[in-house]
N, C-alpha and C. Protein backbone atom coordinates (compact mmCIF):
# COMPACT_ATOMS: atom_id res chain seq x y z
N UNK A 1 28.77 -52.71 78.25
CA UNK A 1 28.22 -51.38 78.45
C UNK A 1 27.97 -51.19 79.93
N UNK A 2 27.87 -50.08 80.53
CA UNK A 2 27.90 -49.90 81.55
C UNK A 2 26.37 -49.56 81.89
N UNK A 3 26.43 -49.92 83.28
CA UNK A 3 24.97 -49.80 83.85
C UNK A 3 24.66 -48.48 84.12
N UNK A 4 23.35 -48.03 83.64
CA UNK A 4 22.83 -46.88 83.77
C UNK A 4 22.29 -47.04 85.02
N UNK A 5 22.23 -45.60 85.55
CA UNK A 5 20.92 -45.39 86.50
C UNK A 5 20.16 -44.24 87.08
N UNK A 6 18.69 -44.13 86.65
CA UNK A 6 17.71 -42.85 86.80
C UNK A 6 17.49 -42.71 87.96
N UNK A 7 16.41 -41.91 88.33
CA UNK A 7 15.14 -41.75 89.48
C UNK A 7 14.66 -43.24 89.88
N UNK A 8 14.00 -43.80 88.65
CA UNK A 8 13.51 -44.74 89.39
C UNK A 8 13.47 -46.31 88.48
N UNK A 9 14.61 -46.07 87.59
CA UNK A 9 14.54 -47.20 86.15
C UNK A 9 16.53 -47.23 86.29
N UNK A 10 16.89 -48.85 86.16
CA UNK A 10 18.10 -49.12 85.85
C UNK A 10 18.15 -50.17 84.57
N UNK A 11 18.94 -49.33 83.86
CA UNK A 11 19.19 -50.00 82.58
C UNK A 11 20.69 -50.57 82.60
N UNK A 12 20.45 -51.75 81.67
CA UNK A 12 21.52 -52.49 82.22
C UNK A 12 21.86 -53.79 81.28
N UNK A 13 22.59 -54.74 80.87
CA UNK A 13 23.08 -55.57 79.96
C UNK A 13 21.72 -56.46 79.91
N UNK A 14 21.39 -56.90 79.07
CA UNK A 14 20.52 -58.29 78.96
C UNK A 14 21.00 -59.43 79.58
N UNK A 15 20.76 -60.14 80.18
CA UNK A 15 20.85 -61.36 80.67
C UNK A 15 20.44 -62.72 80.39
N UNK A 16 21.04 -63.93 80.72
CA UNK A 16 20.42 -65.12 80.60
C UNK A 16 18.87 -65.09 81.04
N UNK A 17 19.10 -64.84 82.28
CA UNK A 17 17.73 -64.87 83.37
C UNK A 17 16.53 -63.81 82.55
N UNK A 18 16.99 -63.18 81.79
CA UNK A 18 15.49 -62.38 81.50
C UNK A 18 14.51 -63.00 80.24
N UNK A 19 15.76 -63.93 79.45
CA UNK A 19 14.62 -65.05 78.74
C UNK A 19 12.92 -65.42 79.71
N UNK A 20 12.20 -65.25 78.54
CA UNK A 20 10.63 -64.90 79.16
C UNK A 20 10.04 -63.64 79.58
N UNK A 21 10.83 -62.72 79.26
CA UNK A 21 10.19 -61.54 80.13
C UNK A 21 9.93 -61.12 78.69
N UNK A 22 8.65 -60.20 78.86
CA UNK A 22 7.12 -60.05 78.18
C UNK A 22 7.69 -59.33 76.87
N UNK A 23 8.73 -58.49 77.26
CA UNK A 23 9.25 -57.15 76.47
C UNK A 23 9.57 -57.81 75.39
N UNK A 24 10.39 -59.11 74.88
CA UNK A 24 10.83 -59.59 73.72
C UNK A 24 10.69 -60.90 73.51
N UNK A 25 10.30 -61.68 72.91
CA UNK A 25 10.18 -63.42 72.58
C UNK A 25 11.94 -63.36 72.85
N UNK A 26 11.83 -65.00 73.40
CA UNK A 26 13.26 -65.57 73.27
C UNK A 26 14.48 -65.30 72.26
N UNK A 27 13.82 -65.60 71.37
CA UNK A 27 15.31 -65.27 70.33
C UNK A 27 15.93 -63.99 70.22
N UNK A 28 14.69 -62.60 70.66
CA UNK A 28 15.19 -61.05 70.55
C UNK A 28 16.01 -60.94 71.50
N UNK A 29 15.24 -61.84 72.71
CA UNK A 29 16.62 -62.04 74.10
C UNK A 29 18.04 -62.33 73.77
N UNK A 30 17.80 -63.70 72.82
CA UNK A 30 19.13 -64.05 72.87
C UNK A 30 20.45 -63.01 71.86
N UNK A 31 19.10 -62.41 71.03
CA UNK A 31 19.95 -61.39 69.89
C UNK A 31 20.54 -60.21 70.86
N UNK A 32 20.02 -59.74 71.77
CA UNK A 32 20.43 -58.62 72.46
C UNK A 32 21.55 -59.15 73.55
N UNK A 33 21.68 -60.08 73.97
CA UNK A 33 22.34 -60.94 74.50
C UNK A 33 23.68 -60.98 73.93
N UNK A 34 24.07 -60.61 72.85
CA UNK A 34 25.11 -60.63 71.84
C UNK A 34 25.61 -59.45 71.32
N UNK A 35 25.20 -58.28 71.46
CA UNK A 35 24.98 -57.12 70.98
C UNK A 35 25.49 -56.25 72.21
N UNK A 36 25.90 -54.83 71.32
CA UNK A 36 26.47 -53.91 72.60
C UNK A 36 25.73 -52.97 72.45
N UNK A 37 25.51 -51.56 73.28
CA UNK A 37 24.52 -50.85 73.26
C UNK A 37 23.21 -51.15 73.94
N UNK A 38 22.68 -52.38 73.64
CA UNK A 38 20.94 -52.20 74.46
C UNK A 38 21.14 -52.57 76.03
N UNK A 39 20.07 -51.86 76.12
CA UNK A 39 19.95 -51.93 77.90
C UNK A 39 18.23 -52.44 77.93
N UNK A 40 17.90 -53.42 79.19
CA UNK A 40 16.88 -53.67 79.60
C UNK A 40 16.62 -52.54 80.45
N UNK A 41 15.55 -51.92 80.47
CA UNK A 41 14.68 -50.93 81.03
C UNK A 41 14.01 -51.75 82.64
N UNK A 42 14.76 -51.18 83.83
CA UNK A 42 13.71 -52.13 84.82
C UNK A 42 13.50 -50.93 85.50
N UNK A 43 12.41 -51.43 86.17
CA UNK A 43 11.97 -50.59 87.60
C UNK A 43 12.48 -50.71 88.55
N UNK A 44 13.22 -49.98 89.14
CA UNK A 44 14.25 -49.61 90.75
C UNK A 44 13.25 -50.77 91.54
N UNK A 45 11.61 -50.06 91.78
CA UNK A 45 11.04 -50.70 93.08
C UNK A 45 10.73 -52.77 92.90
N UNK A 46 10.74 -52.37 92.02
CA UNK A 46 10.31 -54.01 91.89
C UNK A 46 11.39 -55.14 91.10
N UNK A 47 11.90 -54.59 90.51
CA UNK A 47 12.95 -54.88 89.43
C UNK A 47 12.42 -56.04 88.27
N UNK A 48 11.30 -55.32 88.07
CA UNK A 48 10.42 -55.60 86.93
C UNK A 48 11.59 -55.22 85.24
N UNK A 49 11.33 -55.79 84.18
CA UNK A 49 11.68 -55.47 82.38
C UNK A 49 10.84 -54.76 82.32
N UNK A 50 10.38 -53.53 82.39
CA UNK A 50 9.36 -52.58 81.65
C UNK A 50 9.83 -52.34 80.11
N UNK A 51 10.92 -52.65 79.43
CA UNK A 51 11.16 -51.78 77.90
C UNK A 51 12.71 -52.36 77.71
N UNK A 52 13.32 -51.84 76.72
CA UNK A 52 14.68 -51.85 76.32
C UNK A 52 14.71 -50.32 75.41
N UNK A 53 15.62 -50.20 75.43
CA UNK A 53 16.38 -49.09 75.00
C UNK A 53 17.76 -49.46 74.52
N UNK A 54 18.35 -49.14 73.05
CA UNK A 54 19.31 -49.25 72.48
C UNK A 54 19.71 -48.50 71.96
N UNK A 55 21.06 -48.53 71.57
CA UNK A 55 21.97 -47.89 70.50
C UNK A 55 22.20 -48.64 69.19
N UNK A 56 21.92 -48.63 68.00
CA UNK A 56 22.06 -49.73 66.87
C UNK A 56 22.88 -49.36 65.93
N UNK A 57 22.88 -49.84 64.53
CA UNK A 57 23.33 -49.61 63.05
C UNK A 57 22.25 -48.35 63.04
N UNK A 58 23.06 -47.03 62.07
CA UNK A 58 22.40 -45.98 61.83
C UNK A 58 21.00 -46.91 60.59
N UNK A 59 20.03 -46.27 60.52
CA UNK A 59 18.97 -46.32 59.26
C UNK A 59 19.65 -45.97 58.26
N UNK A 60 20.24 -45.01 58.14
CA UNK A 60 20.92 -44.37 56.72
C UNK A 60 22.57 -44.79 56.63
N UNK A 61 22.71 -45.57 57.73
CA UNK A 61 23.96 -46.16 57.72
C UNK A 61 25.72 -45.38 57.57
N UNK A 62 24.59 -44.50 58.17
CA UNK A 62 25.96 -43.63 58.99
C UNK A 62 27.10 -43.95 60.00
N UNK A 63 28.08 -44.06 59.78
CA UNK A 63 29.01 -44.90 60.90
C UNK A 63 29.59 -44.20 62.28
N UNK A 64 29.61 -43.04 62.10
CA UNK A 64 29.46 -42.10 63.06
C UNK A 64 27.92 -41.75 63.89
N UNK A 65 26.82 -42.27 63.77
CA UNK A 65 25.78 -42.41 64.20
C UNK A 65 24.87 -43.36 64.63
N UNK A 66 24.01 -43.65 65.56
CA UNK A 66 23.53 -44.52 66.29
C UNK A 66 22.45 -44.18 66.28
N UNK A 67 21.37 -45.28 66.07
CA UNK A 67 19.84 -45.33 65.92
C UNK A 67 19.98 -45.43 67.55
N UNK A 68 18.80 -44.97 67.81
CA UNK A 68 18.16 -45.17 68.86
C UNK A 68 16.55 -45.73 69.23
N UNK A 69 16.16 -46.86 69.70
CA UNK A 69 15.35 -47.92 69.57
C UNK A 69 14.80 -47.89 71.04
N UNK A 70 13.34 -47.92 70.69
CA UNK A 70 13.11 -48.09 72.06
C UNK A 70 11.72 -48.69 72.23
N UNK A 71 11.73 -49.47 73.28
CA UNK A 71 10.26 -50.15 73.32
C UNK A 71 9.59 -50.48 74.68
N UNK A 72 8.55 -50.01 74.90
CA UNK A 72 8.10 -50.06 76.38
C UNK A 72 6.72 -50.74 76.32
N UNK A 73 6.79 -51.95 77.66
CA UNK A 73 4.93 -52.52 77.75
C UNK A 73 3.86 -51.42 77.58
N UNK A 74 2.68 -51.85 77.26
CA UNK A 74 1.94 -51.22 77.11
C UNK A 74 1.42 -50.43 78.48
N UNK A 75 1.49 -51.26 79.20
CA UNK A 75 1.04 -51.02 80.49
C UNK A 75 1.98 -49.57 81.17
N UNK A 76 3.02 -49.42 80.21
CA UNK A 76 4.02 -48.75 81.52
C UNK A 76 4.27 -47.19 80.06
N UNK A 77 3.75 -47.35 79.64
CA UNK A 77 3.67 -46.33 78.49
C UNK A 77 3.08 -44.84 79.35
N UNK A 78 3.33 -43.83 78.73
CA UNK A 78 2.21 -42.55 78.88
C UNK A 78 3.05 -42.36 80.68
N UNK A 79 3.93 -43.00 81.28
CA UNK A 79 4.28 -42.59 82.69
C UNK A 79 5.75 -41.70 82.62
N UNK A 80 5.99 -41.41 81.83
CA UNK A 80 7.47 -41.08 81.69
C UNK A 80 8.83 -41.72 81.94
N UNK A 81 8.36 -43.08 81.85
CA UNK A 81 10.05 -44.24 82.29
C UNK A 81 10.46 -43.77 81.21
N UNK A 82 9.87 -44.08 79.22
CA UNK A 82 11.01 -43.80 78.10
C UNK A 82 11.90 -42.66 77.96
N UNK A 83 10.94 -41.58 78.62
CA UNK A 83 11.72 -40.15 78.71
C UNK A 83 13.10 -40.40 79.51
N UNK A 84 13.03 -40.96 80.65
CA UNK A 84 13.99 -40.94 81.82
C UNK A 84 14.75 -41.35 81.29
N UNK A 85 14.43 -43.17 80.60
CA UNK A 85 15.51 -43.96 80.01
C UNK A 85 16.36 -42.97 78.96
N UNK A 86 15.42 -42.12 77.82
CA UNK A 86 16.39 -41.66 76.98
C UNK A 86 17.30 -40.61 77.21
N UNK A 87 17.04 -39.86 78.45
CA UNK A 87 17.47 -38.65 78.84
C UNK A 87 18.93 -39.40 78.99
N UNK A 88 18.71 -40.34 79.80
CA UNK A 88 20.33 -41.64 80.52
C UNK A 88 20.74 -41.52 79.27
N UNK A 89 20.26 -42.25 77.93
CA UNK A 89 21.50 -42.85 77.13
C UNK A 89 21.81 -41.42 76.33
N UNK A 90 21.01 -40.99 76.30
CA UNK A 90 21.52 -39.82 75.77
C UNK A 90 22.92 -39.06 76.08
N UNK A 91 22.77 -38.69 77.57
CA UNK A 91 24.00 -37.90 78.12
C UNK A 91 24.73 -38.88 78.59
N UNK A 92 24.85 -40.36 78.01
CA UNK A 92 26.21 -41.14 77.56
C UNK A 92 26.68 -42.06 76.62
N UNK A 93 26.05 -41.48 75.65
CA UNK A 93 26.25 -41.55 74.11
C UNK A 93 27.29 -40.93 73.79
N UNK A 94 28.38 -39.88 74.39
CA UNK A 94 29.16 -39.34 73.58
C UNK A 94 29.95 -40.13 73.32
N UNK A 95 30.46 -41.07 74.14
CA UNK A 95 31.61 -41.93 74.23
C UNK A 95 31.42 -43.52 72.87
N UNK A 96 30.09 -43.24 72.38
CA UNK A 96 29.82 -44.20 71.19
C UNK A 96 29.16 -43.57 69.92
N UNK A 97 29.12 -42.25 70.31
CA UNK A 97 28.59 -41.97 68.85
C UNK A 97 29.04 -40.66 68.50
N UNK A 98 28.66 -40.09 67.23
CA UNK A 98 29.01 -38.45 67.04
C UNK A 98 27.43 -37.70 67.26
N UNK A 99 26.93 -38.50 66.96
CA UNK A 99 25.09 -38.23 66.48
C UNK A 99 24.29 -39.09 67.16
N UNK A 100 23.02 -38.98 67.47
CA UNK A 100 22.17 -40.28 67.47
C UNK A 100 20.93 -39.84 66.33
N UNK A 101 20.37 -41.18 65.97
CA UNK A 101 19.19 -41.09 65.32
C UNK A 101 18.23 -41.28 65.41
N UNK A 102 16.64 -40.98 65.13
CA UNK A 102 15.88 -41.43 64.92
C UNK A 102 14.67 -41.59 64.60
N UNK A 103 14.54 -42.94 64.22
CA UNK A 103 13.74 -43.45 63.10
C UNK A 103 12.37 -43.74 63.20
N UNK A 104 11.08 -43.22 62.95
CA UNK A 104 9.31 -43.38 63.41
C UNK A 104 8.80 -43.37 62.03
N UNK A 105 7.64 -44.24 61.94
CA UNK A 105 6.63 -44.14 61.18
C UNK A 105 5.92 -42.76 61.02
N UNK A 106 5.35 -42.60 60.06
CA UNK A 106 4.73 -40.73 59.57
C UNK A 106 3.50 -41.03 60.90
N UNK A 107 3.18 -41.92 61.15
CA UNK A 107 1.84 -41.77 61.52
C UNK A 107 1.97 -42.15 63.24
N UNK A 108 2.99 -42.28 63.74
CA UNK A 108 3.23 -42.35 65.01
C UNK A 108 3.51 -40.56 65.69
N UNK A 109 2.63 -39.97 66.31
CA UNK A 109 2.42 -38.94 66.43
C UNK A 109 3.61 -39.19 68.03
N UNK A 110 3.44 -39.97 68.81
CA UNK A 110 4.13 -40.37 69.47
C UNK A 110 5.83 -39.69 69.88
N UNK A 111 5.96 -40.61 68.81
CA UNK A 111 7.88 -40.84 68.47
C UNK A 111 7.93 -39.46 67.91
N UNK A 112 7.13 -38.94 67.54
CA UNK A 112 7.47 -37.38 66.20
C UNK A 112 7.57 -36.62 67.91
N UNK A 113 6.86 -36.53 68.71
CA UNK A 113 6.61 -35.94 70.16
C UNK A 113 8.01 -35.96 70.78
N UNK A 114 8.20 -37.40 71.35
CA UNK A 114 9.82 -37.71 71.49
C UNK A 114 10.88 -36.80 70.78
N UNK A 115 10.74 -36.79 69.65
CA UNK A 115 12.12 -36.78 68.76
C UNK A 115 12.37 -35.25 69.00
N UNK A 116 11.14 -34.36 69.11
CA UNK A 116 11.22 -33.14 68.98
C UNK A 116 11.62 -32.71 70.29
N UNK A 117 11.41 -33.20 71.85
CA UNK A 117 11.74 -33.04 73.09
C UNK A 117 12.75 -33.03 73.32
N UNK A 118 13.74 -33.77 72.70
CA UNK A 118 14.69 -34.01 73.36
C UNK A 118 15.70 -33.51 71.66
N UNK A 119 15.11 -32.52 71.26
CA UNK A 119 16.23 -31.88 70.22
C UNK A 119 16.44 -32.29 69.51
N UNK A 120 15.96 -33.42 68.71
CA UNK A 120 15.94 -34.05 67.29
C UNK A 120 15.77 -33.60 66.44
N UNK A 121 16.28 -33.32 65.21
CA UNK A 121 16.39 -32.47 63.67
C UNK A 121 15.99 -33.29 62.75
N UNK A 122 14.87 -33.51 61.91
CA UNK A 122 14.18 -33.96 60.77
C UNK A 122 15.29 -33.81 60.02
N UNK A 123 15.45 -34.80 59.41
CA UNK A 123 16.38 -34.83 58.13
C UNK A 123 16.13 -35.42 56.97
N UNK A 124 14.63 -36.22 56.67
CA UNK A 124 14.11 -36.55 55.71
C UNK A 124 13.34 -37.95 55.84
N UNK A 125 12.54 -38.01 54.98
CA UNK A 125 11.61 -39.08 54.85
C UNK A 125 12.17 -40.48 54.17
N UNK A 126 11.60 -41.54 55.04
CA UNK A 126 12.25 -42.86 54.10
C UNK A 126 11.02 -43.36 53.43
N UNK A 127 10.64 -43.20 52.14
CA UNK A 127 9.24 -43.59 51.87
C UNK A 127 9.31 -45.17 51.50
N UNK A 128 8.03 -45.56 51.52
CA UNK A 128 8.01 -47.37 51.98
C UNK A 128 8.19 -47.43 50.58
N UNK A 129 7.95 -47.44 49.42
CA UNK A 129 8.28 -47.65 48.02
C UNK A 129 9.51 -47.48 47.41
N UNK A 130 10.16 -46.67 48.35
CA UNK A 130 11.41 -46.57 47.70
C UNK A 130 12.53 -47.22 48.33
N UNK A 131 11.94 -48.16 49.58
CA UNK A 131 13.18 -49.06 50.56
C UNK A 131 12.21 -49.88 50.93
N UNK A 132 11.20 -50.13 50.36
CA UNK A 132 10.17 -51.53 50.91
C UNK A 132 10.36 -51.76 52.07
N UNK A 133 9.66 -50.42 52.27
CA UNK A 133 9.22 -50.65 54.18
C UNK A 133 7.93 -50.51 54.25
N UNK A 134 7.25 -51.11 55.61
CA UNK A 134 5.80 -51.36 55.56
C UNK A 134 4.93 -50.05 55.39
N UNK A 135 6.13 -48.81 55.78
CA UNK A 135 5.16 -47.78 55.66
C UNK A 135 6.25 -46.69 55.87
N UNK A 136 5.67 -45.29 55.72
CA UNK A 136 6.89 -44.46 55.51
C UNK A 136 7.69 -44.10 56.94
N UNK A 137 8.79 -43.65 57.14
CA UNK A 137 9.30 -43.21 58.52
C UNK A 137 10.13 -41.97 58.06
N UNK A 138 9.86 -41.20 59.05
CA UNK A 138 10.73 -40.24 59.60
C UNK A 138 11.91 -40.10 59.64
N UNK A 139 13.49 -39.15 59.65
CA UNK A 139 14.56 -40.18 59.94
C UNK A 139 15.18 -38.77 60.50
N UNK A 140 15.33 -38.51 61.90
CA UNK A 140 15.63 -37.58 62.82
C UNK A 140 17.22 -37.69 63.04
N UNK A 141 17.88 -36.83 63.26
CA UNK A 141 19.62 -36.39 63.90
C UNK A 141 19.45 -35.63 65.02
N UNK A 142 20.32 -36.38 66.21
CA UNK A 142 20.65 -35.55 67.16
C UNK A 142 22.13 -35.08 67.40
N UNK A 143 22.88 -34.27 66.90
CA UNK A 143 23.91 -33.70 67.31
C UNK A 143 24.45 -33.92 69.16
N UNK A 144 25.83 -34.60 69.23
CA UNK A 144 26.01 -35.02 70.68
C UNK A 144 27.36 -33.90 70.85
């Protein structure tokens, strides 16, 4: 995948060298390490891991569509890096997907915030009883 790059965040392949960095225990390293689509989230000034950001298997397992995953330190939350990051994969997603998706808990007021910013379409509920998930989620389409 090719290296992204914002204002002030470059996303970019996982690496050997980022084993230990805060964002994922070792083995999520080594899983992303293997995988196409995710990008490590760093900071231009320091070239700090603030987050990852991916493209995955749809939730509803759409093959023309791509989950979109994203996870940022706590510390670096509420500043607008996830926005920046998603704005990037967004406007170069066409070349891997038809759609993107995505997927939040009912009670993450958060991600429902996200999904709606950047043009996300509700398309139905995955309730935890009926796919034994810990709790219910959301399951958003973005038309590319």
């Amino acid at each position: 995948m090719k290296t992204l790059s914002t204002e002030r965040l470059v996303l970019r392949d996982w690496c050997e060298g980022d084993i230990g960095s805060s964002v994922h225990n070792e083995d999520a390293i080594r899983y992303l390490l293997k995988t196409k689509n995710n990008y490590a989230v760093v900071l231009k000034e320091n070239n700090e891991i603030i987050g990852t950001i991916g493209l995955n298997e749809d939730a509803d397992g759409q093959l023309n569509v791509r989950n979109v995953g994203v996870r940022v330190l706590p510390q670096y939350q509420n500043k607008g890096y996830m926005t920046e990051a998603l704005r990037a994969v967004i406007d170069n997603a066409h070349n891997i997907a038809d759609a993107l998706s995505w997927f939040c808990k009912v009670e993450d007021k958060r991600s429902q915030h996200i999904a709606a910013k950047f043009g996300f379409k509700y398309v139905k509920t995955f309730a935890k009883d009926k796919y034994g998930l810990p709790s219910d989620f959301y399951y958003y389409i973005l038309e590319l």
